[in-house]
PDB file of N, CA and C in Angstrom:
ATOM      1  N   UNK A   1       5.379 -10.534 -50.526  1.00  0.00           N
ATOM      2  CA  UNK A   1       6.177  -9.366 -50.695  1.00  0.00           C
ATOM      3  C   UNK A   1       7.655  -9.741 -50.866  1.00  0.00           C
ATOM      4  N   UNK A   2       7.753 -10.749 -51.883  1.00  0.00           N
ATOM      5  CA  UNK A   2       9.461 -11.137 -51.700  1.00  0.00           C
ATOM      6  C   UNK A   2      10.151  -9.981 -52.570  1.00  0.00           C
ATOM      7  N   UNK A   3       9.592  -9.663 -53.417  1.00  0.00           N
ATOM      8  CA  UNK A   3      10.370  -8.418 -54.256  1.00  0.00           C
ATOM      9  C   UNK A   3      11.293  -7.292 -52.994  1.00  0.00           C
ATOM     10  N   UNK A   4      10.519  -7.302 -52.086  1.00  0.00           N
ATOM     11  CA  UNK A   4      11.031  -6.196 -51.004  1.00  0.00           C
ATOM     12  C   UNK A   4      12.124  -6.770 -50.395  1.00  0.00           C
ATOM     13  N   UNK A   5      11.888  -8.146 -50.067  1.00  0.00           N
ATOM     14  CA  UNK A   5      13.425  -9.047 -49.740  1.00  0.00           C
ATOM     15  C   UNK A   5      14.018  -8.842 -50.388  1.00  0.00           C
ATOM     16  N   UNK A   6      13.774  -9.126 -51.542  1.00  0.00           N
ATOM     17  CA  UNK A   6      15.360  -9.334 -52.626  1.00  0.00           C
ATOM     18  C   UNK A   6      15.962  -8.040 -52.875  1.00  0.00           C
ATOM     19  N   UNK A   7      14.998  -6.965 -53.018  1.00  0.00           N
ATOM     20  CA  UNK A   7      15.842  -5.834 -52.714  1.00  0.00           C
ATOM     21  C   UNK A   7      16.599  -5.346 -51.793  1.00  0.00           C
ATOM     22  N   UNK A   8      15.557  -5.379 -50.385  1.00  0.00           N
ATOM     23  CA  UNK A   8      16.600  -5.191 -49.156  1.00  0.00           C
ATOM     24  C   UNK A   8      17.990  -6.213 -48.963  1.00  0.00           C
ATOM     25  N   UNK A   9      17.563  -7.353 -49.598  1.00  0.00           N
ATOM     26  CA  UNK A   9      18.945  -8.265 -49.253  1.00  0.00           C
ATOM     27  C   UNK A   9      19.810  -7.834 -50.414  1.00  0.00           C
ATOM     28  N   UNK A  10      19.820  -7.445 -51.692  1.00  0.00           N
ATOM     29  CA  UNK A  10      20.317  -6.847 -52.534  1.00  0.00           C
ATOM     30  C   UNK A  10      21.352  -5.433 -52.265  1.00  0.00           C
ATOM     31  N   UNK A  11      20.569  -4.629 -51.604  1.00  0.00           N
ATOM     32  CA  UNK A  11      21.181  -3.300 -51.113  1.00  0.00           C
ATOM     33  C   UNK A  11      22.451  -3.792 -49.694  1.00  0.00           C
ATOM     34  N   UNK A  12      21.547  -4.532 -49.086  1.00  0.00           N
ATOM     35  CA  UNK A  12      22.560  -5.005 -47.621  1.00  0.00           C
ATOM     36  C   UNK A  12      24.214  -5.427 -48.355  1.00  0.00           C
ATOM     37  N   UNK A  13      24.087  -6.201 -49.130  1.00  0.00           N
ATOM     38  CA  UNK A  13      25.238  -6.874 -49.839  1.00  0.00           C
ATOM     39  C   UNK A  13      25.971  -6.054 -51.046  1.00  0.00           C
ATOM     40  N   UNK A  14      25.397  -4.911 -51.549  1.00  0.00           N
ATOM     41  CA  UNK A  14      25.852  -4.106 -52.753  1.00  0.00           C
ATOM     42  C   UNK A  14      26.708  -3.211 -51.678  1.00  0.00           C
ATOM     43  N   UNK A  15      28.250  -3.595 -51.905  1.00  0.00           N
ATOM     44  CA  UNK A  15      29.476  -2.299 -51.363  1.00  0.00           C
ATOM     45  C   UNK A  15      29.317  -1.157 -52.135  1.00  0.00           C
ATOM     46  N   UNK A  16      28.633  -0.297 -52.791  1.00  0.00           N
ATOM     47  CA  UNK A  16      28.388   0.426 -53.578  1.00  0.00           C
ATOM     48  C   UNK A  16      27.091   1.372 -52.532  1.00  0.00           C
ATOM     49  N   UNK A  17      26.304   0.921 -51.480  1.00  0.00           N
ATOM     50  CA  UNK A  17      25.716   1.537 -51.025  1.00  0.00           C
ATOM     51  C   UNK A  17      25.687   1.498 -49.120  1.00  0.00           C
ATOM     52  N   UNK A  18      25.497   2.451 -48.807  1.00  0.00           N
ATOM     53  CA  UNK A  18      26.166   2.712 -47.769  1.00  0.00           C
ATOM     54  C   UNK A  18      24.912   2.554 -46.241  1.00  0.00           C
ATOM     55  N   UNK A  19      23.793   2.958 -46.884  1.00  0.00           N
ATOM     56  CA  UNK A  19      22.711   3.472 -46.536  1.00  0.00           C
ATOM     57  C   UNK A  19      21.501   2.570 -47.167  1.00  0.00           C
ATOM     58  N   UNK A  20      20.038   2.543 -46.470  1.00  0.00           N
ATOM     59  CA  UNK A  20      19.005   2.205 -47.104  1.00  0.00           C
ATOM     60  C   UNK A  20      17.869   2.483 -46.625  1.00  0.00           C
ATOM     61  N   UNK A  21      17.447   3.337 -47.247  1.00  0.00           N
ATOM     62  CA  UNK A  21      16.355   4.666 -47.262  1.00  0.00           C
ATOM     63  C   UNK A  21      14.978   3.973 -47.888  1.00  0.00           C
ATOM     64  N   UNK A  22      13.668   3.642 -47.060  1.00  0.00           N
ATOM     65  CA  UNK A  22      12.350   2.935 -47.632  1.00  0.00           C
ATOM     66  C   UNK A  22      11.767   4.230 -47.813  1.00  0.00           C
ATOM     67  N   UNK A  23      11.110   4.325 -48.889  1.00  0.00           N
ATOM     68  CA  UNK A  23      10.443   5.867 -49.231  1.00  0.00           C
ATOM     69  C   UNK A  23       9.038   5.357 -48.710  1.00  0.00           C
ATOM     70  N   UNK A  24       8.248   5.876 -47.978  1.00  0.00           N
ATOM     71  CA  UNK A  24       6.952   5.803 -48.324  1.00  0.00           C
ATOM     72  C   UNK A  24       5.980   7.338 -48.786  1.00  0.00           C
ATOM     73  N   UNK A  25       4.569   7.149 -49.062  1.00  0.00           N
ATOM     74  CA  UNK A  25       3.772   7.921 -49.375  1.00  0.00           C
ATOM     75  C   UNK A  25       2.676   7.634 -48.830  1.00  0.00           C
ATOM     76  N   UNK A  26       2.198   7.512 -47.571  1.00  0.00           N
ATOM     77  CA  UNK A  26       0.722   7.128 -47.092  1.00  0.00           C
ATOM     78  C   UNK A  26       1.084   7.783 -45.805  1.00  0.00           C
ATOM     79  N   UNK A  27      -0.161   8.740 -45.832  1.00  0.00           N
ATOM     80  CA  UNK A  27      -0.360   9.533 -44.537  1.00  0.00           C
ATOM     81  C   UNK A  27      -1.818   9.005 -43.358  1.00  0.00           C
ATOM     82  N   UNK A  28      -2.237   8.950 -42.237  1.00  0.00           N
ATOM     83  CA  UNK A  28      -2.755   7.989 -41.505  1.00  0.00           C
ATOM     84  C   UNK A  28      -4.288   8.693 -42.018  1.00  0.00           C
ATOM     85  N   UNK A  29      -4.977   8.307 -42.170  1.00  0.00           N
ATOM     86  CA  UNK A  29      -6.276   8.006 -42.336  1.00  0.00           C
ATOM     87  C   UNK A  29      -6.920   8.403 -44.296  1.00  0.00           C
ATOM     88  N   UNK A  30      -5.660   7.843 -44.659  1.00  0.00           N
ATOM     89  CA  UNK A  30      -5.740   8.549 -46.346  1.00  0.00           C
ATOM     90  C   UNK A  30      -7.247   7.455 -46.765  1.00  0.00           C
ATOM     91  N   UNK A  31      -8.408   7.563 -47.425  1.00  0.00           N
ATOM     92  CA  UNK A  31      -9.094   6.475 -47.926  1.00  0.00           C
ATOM     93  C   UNK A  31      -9.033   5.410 -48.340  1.00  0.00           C
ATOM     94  N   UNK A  32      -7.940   5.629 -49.631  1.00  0.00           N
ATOM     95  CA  UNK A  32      -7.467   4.415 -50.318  1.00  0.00           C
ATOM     96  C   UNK A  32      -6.391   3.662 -49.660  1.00  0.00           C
ATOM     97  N   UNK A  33      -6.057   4.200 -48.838  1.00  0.00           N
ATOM     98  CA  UNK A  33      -4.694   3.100 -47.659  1.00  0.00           C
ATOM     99  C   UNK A  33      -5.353   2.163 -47.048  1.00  0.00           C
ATOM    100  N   UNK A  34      -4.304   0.643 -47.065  1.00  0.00           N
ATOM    101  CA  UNK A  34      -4.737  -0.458 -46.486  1.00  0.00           C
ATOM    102  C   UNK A  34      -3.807  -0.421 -45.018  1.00  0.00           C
ATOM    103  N   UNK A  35      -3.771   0.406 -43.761  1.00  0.00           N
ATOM    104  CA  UNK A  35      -2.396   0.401 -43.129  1.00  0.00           C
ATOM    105  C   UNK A  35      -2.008  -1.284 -42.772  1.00  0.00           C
ATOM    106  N   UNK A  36      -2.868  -1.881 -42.723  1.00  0.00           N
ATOM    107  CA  UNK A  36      -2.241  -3.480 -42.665  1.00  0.00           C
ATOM    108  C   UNK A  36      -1.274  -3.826 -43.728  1.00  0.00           C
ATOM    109  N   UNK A  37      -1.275  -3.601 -44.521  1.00  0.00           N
ATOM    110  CA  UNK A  37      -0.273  -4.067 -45.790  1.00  0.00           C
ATOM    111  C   UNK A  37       0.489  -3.003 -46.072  1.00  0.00           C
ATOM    112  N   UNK A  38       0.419  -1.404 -45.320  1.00  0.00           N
ATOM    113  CA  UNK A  38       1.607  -0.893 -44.812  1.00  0.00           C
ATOM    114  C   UNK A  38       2.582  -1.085 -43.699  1.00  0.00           C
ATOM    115  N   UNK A  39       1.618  -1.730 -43.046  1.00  0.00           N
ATOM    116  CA  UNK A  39       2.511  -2.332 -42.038  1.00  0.00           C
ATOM    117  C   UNK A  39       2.982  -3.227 -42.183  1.00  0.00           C
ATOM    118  N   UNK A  40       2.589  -4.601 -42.589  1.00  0.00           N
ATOM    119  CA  UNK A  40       3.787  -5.186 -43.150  1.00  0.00           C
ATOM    120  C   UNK A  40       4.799  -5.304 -43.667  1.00  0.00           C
ATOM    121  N   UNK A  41       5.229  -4.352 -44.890  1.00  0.00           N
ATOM    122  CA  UNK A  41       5.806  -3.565 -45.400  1.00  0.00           C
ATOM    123  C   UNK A  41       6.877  -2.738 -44.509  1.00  0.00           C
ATOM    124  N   UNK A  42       6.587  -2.645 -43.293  1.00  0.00           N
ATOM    125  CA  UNK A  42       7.519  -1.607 -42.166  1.00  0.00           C
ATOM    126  C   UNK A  42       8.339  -2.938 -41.461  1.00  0.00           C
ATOM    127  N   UNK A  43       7.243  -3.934 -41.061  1.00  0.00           N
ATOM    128  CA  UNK A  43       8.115  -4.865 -40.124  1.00  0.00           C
ATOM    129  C   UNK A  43       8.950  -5.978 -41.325  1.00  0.00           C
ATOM    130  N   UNK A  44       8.791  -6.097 -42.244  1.00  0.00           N
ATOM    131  CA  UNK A  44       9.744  -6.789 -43.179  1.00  0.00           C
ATOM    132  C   UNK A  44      10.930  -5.568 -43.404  1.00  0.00           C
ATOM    133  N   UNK A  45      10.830  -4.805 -43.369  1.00  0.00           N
ATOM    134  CA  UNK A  45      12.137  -3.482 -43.467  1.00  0.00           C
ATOM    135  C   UNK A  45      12.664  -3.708 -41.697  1.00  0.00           C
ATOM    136  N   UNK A  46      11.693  -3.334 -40.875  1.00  0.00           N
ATOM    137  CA  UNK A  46      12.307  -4.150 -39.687  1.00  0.00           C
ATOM    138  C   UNK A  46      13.196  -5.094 -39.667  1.00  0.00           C
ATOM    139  N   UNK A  47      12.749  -5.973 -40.184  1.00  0.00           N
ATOM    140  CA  UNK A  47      13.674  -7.201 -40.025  1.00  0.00           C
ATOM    141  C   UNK A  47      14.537  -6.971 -40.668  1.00  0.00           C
ATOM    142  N   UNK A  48      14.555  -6.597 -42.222  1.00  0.00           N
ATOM    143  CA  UNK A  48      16.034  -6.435 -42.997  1.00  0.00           C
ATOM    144  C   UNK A  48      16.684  -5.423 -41.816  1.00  0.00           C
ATOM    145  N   UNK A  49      16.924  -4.542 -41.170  1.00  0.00           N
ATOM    146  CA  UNK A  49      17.513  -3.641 -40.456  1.00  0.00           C
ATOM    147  C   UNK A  49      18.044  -4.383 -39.448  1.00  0.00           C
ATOM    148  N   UNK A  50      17.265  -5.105 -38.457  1.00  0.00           N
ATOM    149  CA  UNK A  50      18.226  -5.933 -37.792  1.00  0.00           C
ATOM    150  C   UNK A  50      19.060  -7.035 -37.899  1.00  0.00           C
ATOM    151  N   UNK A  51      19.076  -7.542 -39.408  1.00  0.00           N
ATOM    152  CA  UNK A  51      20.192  -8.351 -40.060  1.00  0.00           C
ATOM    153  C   UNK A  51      21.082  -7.805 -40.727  1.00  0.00           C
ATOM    154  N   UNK A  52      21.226  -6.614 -40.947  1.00  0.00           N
ATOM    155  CA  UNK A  52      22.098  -5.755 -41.336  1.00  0.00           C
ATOM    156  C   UNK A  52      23.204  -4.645 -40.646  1.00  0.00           C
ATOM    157  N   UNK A  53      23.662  -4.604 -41.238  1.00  0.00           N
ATOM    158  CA  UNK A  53      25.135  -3.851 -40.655  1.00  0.00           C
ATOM    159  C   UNK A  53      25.093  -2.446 -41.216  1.00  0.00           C
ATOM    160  N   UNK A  54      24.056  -2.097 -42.105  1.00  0.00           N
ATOM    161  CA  UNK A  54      23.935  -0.480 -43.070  1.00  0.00           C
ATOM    162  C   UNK A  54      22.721   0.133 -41.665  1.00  0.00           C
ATOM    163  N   UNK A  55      23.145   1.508 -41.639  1.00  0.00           N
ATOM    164  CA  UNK A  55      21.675   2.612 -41.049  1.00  0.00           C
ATOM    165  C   UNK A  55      20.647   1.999 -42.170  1.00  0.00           C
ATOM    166  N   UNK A  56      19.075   1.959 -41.480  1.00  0.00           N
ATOM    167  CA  UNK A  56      18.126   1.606 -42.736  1.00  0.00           C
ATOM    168  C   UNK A  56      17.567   3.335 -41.968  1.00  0.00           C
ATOM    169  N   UNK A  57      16.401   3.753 -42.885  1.00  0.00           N
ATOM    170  CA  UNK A  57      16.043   4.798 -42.896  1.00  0.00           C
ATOM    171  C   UNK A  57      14.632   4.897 -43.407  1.00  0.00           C
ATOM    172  N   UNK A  58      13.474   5.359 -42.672  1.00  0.00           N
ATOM    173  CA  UNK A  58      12.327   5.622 -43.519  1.00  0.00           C
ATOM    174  C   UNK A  58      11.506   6.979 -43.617  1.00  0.00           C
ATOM    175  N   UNK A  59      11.944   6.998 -45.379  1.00  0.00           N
ATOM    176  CA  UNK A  59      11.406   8.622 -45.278  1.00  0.00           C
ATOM    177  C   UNK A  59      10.336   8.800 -46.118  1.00  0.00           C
ATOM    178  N   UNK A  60       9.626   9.646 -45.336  1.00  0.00           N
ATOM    179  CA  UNK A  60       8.013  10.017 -45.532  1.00  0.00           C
ATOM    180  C   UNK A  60       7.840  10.984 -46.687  1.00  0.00           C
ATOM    181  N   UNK A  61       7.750  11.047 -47.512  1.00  0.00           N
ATOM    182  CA  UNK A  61       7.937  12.292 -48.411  1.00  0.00           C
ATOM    183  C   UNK A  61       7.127  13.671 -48.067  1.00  0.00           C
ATOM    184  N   UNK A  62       5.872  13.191 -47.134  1.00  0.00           N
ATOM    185  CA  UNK A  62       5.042  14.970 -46.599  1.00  0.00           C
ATOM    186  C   UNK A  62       5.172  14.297 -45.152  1.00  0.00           C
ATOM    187  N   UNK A  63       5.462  15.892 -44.968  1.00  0.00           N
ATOM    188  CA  UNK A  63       5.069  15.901 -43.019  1.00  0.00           C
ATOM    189  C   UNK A  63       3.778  16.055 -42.553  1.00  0.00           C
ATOM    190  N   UNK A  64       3.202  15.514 -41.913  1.00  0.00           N
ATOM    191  CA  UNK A  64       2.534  15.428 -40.957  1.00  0.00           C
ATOM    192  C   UNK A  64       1.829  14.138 -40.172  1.00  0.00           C
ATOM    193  N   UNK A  65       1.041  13.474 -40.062  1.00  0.00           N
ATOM    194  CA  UNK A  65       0.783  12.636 -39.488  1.00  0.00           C
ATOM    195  C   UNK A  65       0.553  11.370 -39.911  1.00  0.00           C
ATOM    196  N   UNK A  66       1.418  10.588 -39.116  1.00  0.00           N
ATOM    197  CA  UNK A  66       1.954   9.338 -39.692  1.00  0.00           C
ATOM    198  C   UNK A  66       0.915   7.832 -38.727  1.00  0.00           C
ATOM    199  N   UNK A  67       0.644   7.017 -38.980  1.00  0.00           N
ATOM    200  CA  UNK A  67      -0.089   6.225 -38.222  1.00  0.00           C
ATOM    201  C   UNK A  67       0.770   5.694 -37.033  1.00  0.00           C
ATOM    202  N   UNK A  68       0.032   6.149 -36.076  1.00  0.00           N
ATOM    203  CA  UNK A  68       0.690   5.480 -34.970  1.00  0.00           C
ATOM    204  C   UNK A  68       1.410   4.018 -34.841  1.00  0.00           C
ATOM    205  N   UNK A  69       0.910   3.221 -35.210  1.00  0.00           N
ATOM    206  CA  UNK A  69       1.038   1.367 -35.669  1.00  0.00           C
ATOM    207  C   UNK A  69       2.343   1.733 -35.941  1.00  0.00           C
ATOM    208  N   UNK A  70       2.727   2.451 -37.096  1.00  0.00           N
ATOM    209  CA  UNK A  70       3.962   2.267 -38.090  1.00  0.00           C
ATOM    210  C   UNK A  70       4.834   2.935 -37.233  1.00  0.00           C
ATOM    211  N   UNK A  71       4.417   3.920 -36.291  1.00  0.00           N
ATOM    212  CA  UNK A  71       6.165   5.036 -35.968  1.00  0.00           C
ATOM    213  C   UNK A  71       6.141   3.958 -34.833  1.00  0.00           C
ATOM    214  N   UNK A  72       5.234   3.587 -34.179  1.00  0.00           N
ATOM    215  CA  UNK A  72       5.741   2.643 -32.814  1.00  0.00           C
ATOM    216  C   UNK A  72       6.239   0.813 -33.372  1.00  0.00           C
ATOM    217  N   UNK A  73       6.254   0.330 -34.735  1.00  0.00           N
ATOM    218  CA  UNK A  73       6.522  -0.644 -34.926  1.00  0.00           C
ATOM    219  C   UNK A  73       7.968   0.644 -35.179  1.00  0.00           C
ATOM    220  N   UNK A  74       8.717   0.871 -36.304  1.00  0.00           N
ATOM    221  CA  UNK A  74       9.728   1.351 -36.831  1.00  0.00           C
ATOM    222  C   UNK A  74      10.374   1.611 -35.385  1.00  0.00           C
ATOM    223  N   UNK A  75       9.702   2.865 -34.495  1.00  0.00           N
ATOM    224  CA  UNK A  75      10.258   3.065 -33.016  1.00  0.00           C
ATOM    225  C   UNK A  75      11.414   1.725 -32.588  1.00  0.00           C
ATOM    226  N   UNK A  76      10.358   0.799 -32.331  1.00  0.00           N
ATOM    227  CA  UNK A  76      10.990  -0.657 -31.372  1.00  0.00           C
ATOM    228  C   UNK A  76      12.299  -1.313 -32.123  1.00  0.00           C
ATOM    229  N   UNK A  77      11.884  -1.059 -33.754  1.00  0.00           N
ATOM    230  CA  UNK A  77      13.330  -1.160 -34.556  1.00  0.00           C
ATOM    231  C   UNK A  77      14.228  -0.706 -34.367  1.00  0.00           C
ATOM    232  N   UNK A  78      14.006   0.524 -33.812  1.00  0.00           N
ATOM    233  CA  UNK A  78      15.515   1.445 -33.824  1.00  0.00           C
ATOM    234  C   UNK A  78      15.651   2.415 -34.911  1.00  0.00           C
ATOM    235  N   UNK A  79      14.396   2.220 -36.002  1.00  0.00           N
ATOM    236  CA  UNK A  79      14.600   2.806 -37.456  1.00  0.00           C
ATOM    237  C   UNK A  79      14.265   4.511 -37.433  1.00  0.00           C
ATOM    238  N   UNK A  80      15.313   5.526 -37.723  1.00  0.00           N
ATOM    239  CA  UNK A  80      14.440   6.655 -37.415  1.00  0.00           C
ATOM    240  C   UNK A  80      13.774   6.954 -38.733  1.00  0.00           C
ATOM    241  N   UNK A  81      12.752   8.055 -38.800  1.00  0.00           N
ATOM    242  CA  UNK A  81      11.932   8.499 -39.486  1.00  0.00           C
ATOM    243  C   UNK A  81      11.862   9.815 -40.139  1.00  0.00           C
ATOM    244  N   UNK A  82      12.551   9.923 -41.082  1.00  0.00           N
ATOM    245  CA  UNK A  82      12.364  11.673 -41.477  1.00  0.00           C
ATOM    246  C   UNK A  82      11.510  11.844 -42.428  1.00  0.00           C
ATOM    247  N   UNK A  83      10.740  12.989 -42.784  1.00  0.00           N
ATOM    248  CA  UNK A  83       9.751  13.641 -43.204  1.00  0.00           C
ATOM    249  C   UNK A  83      10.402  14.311 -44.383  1.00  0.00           C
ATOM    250  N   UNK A  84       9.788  14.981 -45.694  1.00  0.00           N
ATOM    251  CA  UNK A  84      10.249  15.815 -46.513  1.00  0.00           C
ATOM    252  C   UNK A  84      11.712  14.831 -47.685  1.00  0.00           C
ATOM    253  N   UNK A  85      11.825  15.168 -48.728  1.00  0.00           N
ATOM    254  CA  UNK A  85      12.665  14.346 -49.841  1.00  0.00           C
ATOM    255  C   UNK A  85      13.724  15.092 -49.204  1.00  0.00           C
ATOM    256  N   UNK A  86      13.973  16.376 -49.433  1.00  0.00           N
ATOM    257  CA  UNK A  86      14.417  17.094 -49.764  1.00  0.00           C
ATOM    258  C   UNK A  86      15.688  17.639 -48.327  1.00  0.00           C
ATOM    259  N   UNK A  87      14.545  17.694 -46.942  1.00  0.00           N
ATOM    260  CA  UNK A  87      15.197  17.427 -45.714  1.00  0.00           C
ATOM    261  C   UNK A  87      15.291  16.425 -44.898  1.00  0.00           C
ATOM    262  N   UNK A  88      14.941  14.883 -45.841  1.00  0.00           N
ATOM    263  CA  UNK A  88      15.018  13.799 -45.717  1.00  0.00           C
ATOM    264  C   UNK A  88      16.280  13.310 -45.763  1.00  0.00           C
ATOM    265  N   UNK A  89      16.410  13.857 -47.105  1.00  0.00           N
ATOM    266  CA  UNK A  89      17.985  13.273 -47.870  1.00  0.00           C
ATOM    267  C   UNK A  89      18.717  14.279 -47.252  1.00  0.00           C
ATOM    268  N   UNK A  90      18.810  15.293 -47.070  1.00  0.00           N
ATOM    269  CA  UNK A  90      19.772  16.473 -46.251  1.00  0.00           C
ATOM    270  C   UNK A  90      19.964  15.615 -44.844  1.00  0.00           C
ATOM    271  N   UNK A  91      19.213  15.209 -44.132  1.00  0.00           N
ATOM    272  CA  UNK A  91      19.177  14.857 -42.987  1.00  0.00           C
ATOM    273  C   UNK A  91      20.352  13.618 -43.141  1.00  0.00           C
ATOM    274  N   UNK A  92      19.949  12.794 -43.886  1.00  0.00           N
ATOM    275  CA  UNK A  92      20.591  11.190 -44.001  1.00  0.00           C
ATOM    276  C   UNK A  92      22.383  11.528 -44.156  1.00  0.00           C
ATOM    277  N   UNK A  93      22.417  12.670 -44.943  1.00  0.00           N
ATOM    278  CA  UNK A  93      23.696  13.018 -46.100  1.00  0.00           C
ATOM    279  C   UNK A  93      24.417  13.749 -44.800  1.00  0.00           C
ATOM    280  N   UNK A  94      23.711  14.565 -44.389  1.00  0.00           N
ATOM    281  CA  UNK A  94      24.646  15.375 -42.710  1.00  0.00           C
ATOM    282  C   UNK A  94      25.442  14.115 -42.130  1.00  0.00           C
ATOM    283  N   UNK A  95      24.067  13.331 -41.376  1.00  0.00           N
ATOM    284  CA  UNK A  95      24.637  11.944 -40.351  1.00  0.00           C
ATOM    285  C   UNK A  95      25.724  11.356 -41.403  1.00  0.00           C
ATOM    286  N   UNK A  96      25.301  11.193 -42.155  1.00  0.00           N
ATOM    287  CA  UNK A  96      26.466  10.301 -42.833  1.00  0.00           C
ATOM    288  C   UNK A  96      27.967  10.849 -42.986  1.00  0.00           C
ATOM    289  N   UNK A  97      28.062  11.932 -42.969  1.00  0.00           N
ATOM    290  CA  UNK A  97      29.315  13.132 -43.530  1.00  0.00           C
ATOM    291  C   UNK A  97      29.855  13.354 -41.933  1.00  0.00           C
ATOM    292  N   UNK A  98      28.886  13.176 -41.167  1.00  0.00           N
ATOM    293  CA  UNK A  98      29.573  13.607 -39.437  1.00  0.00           C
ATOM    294  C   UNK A  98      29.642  12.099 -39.253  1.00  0.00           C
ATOM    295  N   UNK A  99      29.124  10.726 -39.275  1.00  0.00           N
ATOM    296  CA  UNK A  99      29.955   9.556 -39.481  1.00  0.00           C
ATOM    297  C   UNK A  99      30.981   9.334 -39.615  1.00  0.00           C
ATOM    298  N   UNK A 100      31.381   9.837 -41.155  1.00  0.00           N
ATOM    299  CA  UNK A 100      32.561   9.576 -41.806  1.00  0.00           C
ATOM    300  C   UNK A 100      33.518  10.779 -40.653  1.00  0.00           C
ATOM    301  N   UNK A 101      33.501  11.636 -40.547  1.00  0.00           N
ATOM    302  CA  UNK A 101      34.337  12.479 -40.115  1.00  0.00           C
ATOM    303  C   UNK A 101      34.733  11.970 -38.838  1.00  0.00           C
ATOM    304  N   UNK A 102      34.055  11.398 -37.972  1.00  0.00           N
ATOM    305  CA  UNK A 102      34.544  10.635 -36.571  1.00  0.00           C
ATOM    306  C   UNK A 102      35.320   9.712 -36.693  1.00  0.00           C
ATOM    307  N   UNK A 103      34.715   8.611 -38.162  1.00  0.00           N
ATOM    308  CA  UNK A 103      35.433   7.729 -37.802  1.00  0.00           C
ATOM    309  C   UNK A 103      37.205   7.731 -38.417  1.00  0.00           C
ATOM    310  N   UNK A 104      37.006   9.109 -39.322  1.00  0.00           N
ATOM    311  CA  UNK A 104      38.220   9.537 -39.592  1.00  0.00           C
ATOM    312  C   UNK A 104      39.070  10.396 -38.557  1.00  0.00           C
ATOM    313  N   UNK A 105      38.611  10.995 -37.402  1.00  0.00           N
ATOM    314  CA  UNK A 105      39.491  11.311 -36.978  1.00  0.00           C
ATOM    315  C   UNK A 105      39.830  10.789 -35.527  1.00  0.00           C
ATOM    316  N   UNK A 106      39.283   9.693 -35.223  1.00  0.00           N
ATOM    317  CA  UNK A 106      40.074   8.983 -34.297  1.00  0.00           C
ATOM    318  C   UNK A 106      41.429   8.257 -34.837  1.00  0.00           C
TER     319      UNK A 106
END
């Protein structure tokens, strides 16, 4: 899975982005899901997150139930988890805008 390195190490180092948001699409007991090779996939984003200095972020595109494995690996990261594109990215874009505003007015 080095493609996922070179991106995450790509984004970490691009001053152009502030943030880094892993989209996924696999809900827990879907047929065609391998969750082992989704999970890998979580703890290599793990790791980019704790070598990094950016919020990482992983958003689920549907709500509802997510495999346990993945929210308690992401959990121990520190990585939070939002649900929905739409109040995914609303969510990320708030924190980020009340960020900026703190660290502007100290």
């Amino acid at each position: 899975m080095p493609n996922l390195d070179h991106a995450l190490a790509a984004l970490q180092s691009s001053p152009d982005h502030d943030a880094v948001v892993f989209l996924r699409d696999n809900s827990d007991g879907q047929p065609m899901d391998q969750p082992e090779t989704a999970l890998n996939y979580l703890q290599q984003f793990a790791r980019a997150a704790a070598a990094s200095d950016k919020p990482h972020y992983l958003m689920h595109i549907r709500a509802g139930q997510l495999d346990p494995a993945h929210v308690a690996c992401l959990r121990e990261a520190g990585i939070p988890i939002v649900t929905g594109i739409r109040e995914g990215l609303g969510a990320i874009d708030k924190l980020a805008r009340w960020c900026d505003w703190q660290r502007n007015s100290l």
